[in-house]
Protein backbone atom coordinates (compact mmCIF):
# COMPACT_ATOMS: atom_id res chain seq x y z
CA UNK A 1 147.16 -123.67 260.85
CA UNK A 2 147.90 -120.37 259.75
CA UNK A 3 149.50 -118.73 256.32
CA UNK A 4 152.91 -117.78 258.55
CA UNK A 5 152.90 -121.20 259.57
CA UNK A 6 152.62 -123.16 256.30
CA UNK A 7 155.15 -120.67 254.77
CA UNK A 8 157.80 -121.54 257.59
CA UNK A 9 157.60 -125.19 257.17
CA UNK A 10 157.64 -124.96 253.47
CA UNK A 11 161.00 -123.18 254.01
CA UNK A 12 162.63 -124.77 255.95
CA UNK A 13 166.57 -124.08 254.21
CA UNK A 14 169.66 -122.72 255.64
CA UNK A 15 169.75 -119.40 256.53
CA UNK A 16 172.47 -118.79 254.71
CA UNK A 17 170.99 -120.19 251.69
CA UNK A 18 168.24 -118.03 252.41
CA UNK A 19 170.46 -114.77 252.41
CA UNK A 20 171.93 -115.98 248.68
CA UNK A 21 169.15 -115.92 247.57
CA UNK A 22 167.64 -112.74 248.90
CA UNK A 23 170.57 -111.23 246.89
CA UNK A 24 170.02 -112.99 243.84
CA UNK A 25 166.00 -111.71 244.00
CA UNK A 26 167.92 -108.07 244.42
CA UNK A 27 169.48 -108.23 241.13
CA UNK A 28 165.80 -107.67 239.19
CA UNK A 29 164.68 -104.81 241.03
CA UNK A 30 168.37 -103.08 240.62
CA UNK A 31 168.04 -103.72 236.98
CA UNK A 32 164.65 -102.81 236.45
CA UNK A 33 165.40 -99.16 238.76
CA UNK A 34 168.84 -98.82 235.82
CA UNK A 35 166.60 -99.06 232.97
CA UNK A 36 163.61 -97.32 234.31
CA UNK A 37 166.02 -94.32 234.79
CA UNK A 38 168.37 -94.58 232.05
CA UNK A 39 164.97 -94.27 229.62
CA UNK A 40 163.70 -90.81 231.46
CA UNK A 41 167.26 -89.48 230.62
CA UNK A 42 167.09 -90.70 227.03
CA UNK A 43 163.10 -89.37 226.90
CA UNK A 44 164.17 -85.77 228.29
CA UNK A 45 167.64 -85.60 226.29
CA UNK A 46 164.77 -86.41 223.34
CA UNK A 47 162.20 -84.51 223.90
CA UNK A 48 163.05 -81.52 226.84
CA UNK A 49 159.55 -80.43 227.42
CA UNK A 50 158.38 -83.88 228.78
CA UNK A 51 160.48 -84.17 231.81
CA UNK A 52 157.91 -83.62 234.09
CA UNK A 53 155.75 -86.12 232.67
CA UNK A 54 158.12 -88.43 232.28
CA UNK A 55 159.50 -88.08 236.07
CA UNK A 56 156.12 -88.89 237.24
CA UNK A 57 155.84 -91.85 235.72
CA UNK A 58 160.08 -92.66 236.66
CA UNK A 59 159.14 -92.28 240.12
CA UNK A 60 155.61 -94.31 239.62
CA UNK A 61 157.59 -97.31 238.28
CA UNK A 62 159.94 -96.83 240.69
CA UNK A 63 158.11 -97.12 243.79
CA UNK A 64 156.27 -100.13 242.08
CA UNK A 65 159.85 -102.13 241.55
CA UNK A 66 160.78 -101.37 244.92
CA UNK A 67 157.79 -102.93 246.48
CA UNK A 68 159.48 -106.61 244.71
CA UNK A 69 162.58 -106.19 246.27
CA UNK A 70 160.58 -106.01 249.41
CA UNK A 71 158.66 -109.08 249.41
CA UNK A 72 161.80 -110.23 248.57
CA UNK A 73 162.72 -109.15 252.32
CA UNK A 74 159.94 -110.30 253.61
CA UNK A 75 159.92 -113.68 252.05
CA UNK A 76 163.90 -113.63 252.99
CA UNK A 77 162.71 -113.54 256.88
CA UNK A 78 160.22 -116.00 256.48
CA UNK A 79 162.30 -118.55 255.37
CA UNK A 80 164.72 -117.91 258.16
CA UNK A 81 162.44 -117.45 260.83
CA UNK A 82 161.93 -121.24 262.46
C-alpha cells in the first residue's frame, strides 16, 4: 500500500471541509510573509546601509514560508482526491 494511498484514506472529509481548512493553514504563511517584511523596513529605516543584507535574508525567509503554504496545497488535494 503506498504513502498516497494511506494519506487518502486517512482523509477521507468533505471537500468542502477540506477547502476551509486550506484557508485557515493560509493565514500562517500570510502572517509570517507581514512580519518578515514589516521587520526589513524597520531594519533599513534603522540602519540604511544594511538593506542589502537584510533583503537577502527577507527574500530567504520568504521563499522558506512559502514552501508551508504549499504543502498546505498539496495536503489540500490529497484530502480531496478519493
Amino acid at each position: 500500500m503506498s504513502a498516497l494511498q494511506i494519506a487518502q484514506d486517512a482523509a477521507n472529509i468533505n471537500p468542502g471541509l477540506a477547502a476551509i481548512g486550506y484557508g485557515l493553514a493560509a493565514i500562517g504563511p500570510g502572517i509570517g510573509v507581514g512580519l518578515i517584511f514589516s521587520s526589513v523596513i524597520s531594519g533599513t529605516a534603522r540602519q540604511p546601509e544594511a538593506r542589502g543584507v537584510l533583503l537577502g535574508l527577507a527574500w530567504t525567509t520568504f521563499a522558506i514560508v512559502e514552501v508551508l503554504a504549499l504543502i498546505g496545497f498539496v495536503v489540500y488535494f490529497i484530502a480531496t482526491a478519493g
